[in-house]
Protein backbone atom coordinates (compact mmCIF):
# COMPACT_ATOMS: atom_id res chain seq x y z
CA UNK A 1 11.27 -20.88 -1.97
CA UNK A 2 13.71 -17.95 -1.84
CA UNK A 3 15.19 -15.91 0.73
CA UNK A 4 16.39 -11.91 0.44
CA UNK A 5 17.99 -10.53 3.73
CA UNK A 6 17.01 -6.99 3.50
CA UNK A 7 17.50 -4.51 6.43
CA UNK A 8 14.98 -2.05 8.54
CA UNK A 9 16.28 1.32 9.65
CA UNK A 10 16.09 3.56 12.48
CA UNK A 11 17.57 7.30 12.66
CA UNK A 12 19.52 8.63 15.80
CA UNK A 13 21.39 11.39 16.86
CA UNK A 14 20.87 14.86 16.93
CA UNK A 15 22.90 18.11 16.10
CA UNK A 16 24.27 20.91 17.71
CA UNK A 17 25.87 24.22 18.04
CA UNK A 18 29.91 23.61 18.01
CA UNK A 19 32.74 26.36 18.38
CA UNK A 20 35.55 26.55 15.86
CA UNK A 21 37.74 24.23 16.51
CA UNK A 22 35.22 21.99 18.63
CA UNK A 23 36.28 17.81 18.41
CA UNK A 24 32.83 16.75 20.20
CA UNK A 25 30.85 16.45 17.22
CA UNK A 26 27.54 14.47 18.30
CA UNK A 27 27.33 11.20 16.22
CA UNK A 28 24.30 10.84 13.74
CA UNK A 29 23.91 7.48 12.89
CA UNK A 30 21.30 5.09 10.97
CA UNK A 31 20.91 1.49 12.89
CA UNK A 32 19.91 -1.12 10.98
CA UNK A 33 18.89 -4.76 11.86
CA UNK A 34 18.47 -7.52 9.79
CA UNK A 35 15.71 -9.67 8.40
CA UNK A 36 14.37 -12.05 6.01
CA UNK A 37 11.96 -11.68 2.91
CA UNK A 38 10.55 -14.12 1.80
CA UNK A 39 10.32 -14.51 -2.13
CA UNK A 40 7.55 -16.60 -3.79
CA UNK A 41 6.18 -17.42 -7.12
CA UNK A 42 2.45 -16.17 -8.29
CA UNK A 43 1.25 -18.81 -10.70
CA UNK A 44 -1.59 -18.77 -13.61
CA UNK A 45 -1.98 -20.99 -17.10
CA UNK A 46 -4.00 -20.63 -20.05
CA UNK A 47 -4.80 -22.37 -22.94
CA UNK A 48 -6.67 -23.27 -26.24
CA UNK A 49 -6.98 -26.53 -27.94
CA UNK A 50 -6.57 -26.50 -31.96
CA UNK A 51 -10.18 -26.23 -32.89
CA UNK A 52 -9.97 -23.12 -30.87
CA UNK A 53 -7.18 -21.78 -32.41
CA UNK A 54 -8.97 -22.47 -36.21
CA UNK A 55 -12.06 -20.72 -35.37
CA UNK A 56 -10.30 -17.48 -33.84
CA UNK A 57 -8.13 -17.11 -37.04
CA UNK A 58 -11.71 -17.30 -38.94
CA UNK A 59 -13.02 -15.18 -36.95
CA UNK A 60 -10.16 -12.57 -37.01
CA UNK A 61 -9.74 -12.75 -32.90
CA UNK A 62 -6.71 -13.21 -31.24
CA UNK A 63 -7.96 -15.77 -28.39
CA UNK A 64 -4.32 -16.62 -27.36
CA UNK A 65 -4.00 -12.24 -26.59
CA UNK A 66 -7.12 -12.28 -25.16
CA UNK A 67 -6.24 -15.46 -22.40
CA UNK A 68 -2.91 -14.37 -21.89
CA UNK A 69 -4.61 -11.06 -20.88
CA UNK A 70 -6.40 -13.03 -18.50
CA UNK A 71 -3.90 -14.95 -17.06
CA UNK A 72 -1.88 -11.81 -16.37
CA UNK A 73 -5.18 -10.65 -14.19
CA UNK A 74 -5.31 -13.22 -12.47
CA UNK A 75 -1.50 -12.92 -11.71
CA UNK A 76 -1.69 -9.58 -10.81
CA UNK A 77 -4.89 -9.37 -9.08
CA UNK A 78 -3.25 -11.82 -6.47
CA UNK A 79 0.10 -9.95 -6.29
CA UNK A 80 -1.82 -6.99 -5.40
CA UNK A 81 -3.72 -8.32 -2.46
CA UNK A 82 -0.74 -10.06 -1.15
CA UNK A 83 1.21 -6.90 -1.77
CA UNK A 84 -1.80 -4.81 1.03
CA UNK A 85 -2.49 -8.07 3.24
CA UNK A 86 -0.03 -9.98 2.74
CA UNK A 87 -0.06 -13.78 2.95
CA UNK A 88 0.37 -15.36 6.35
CA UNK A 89 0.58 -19.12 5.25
CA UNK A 90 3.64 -18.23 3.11
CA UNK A 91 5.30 -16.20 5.37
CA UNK A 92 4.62 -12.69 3.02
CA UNK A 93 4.12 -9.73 4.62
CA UNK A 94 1.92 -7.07 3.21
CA UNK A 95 1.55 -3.03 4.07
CA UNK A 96 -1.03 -3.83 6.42
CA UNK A 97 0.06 -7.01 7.78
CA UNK A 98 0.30 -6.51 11.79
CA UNK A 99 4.06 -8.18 11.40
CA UNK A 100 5.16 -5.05 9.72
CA UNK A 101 5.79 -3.00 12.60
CA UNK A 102 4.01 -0.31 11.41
CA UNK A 103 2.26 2.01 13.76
CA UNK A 104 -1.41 1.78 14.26
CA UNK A 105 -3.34 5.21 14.87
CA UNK A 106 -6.84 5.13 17.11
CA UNK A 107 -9.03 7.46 16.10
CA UNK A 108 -11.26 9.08 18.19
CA UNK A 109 -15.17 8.57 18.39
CA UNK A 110 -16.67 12.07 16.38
CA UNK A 111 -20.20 13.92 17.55
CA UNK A 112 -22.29 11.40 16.41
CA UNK A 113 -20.45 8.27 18.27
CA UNK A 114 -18.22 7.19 15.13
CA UNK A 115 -14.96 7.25 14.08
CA UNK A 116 -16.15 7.12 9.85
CA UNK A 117 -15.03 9.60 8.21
CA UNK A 118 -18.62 9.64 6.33
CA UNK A 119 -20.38 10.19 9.94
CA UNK A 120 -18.01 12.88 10.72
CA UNK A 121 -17.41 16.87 10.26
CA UNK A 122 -15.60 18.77 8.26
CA UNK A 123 -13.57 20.47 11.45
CA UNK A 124 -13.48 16.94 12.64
CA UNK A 125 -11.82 15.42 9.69
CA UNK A 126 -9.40 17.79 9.42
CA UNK A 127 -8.42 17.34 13.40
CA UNK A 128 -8.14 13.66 12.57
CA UNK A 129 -5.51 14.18 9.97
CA UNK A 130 -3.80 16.63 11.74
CA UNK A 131 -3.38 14.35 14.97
CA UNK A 132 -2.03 11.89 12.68
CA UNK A 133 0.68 14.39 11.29
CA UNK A 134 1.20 14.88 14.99
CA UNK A 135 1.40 11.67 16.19
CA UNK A 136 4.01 10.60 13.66
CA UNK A 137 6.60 13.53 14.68
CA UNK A 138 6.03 13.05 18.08
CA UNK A 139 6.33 9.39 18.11
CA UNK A 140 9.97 10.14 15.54
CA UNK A 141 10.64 13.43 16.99
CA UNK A 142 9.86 15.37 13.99
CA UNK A 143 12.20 12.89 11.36
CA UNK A 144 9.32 11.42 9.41
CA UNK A 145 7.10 13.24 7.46
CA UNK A 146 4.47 11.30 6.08
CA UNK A 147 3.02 12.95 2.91
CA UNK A 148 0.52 10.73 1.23
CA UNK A 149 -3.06 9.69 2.85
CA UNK A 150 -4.88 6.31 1.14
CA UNK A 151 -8.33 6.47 1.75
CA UNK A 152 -11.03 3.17 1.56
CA UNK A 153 -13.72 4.68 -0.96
CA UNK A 154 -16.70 5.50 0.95
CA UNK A 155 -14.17 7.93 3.25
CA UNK A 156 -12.58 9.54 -0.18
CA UNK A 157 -15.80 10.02 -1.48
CA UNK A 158 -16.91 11.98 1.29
CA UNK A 159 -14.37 14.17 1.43
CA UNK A 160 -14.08 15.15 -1.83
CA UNK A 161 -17.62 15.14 -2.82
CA UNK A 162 -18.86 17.15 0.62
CA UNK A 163 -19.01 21.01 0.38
CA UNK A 164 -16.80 22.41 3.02
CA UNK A 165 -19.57 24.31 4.28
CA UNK A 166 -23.52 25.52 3.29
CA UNK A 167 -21.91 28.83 1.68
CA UNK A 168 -18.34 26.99 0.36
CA UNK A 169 -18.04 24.99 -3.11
CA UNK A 170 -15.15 24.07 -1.77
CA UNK A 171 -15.18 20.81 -1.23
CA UNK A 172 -14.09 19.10 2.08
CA UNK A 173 -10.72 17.40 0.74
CA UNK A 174 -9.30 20.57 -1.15
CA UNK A 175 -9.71 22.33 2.19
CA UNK A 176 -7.97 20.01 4.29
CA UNK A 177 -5.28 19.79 1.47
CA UNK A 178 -5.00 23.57 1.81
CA UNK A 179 -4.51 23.23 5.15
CA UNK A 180 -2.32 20.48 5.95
CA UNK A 181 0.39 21.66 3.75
CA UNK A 182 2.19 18.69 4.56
CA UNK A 183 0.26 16.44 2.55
CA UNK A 184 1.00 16.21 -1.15
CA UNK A 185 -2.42 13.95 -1.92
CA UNK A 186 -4.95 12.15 -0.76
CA UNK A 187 -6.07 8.66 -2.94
CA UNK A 188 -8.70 6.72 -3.37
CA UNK A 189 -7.83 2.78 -2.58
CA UNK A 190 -10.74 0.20 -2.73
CA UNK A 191 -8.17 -2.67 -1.34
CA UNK A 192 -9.06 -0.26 2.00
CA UNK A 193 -12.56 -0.68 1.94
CA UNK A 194 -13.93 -3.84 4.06
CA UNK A 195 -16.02 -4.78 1.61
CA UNK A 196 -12.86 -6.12 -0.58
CA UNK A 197 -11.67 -8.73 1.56
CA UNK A 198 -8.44 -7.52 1.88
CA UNK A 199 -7.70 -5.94 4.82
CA UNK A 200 -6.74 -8.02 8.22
CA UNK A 201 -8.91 -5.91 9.77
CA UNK A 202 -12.33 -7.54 9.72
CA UNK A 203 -14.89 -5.55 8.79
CA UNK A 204 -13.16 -1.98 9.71
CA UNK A 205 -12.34 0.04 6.42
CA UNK A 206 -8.74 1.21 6.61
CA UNK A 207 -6.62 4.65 6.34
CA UNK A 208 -2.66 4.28 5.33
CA UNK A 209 -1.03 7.44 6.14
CA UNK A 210 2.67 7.17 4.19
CA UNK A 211 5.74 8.51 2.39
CA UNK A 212 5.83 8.17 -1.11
CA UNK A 213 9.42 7.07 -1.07
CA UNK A 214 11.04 3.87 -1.90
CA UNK A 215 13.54 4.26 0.89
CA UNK A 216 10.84 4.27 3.15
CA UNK A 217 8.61 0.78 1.52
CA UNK A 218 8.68 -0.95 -1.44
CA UNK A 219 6.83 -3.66 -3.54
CA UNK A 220 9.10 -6.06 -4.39
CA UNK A 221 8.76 -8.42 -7.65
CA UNK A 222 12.01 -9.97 -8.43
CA UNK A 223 10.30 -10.88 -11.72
CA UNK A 224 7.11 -9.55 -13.62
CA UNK A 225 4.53 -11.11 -15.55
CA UNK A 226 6.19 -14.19 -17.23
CA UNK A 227 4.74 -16.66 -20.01
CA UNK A 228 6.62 -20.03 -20.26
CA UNK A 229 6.88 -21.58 -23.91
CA UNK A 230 4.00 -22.91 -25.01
CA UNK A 231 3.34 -26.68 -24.04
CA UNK A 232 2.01 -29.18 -26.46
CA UNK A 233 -0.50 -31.78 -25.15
CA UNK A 234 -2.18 -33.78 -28.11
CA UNK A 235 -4.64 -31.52 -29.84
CA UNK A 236 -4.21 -28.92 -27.23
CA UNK A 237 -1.56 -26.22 -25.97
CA UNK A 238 -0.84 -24.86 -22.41
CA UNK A 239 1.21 -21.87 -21.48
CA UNK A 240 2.32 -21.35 -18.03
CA UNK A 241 2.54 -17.72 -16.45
CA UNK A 242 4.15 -16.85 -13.68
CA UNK A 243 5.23 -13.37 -11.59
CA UNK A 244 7.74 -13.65 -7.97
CA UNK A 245 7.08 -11.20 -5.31
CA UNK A 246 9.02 -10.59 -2.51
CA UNK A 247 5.77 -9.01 -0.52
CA UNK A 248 6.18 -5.18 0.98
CA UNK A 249 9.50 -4.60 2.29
CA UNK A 250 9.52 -1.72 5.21
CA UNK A 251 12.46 -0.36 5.68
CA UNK A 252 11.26 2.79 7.82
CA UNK A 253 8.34 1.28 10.11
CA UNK A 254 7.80 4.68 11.84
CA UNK A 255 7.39 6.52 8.40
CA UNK A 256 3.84 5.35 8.37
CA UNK A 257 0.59 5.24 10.02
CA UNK A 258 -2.28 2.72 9.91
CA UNK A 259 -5.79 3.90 10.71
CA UNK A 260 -8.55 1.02 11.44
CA UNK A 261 -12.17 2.27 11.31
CA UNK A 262 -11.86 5.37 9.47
């Protein structure tokens, strides 16, 4: 097991009007405190014996491609749920790990008794994101401006497959993209949906309102997809793979917004 100390930031300070010759500059300053990432390695193997290997050359198919794609899968398939959940038994924190310190946004119960996007309107929708927007700058006065919005499926879908109104073919999302001008784009992320088993959440789908900046969060893999030289064992041959992540690393907390139940 490795350790990384990497720090998380806070802005202060504020500006003001000053004279000419004025010595009482007001300090801006960025406070950062320290703490610990944990790095860990993501392990896979593959392999084919020599009867296997005979047959694919006959055959003209490259099996030892074809595993080693599969291996990398595998790999990566669990590097990307640790990198949204994290992994609480080996200390890895994830974007929507509650150790993260990010923010977590309630969002209010719509006309028909929900909080879904999918059982809410338009107007409603578009309030919801706004009060997000809001809450942000009011909870950093104003310093972060969040500019991305992840969406589970079910919650994309609707928005951008919904006609604004009965007399629009505009559909829901380009309307509250032409409205919030704030927001840059609004994805599609199945890793939200409950349904995936990835969230912490249970079985509440999940909203992640961000900055698309690195300053702000990171993924951290202190070394990709790696295959180990091959390993003779009698009439068969093993090659280990292996990939280190570091988990997400969130610098600016505050930059971000988690939504539960949207």
């Amino acid at each position: 097991m490795t350790h990384d100390r990497i720090y998380v930031y806070d802005k202060s300070g504020f500006g003001k009007i000053i004279g000419n010759y004025a010595t009482d500059l007001p300090r801006a300053d960025v406070k950062g405190y320290p703490t610990t990432a944990v790095i860990k390695s993501v392990g896979a193997s593959y392999g084919y014996s020599v009867q296997e290997m005979r047959a694919s050359r006959m055959a003209g198919k490259s099996l030892d491609v074809r595993k080693g794609d599969s291996a990398k899968y595998a790999i990566d398939r669990k590097i990307n749920d640790i990198a949204w959940a994290g992994d609480p038994e080996h200390r890895l924190i994830g974007v929507l790990s509650p150790e993260n310190n990010i923010p977590l946004f309630t969002l209010p119960l719509g006309r028909r008794g929900s909080t879904r996007f999918i059982d809410k309107t338009p107007q409603e929708c578009l309030e919801d994101i706004a009060a997000m927007f809001a809450h942000v700058a009011n909870t950093t006065q104003n310093v972060e401006r969040p500019d991305y919005l992840a969406l589970p499926t079910d919650a994309y879908n609707h928005l951008a497959h919904t006609p604004r109104s009965d007399v629009s073919d505009t559909s829901v999302l380009n309307w509250i993209m032409q409205n919030i001008k704030q927001l840059k784009g609004i994805i599609d992320v199945a890793e939200l949906n409950a349904a995936a088993g990835v969230t912490p959440y249970g079985d509440l789908d999940v909203g992640f309102l961000y900055t698309r900046d690195p300053k702000k969060f990171s993924i951290e893999l202190p070394m990709t997809f790696y295959q180990h030289p091959i390993q003779p064992s009698k009439l068969e041959f093993e090659i280990p793979c292996e990939a280190r992540i570091a988990g997400a690393l969130i610098y600016y907390p505050l930059s971000a917004l988690i939504i539960p139940g949207i």
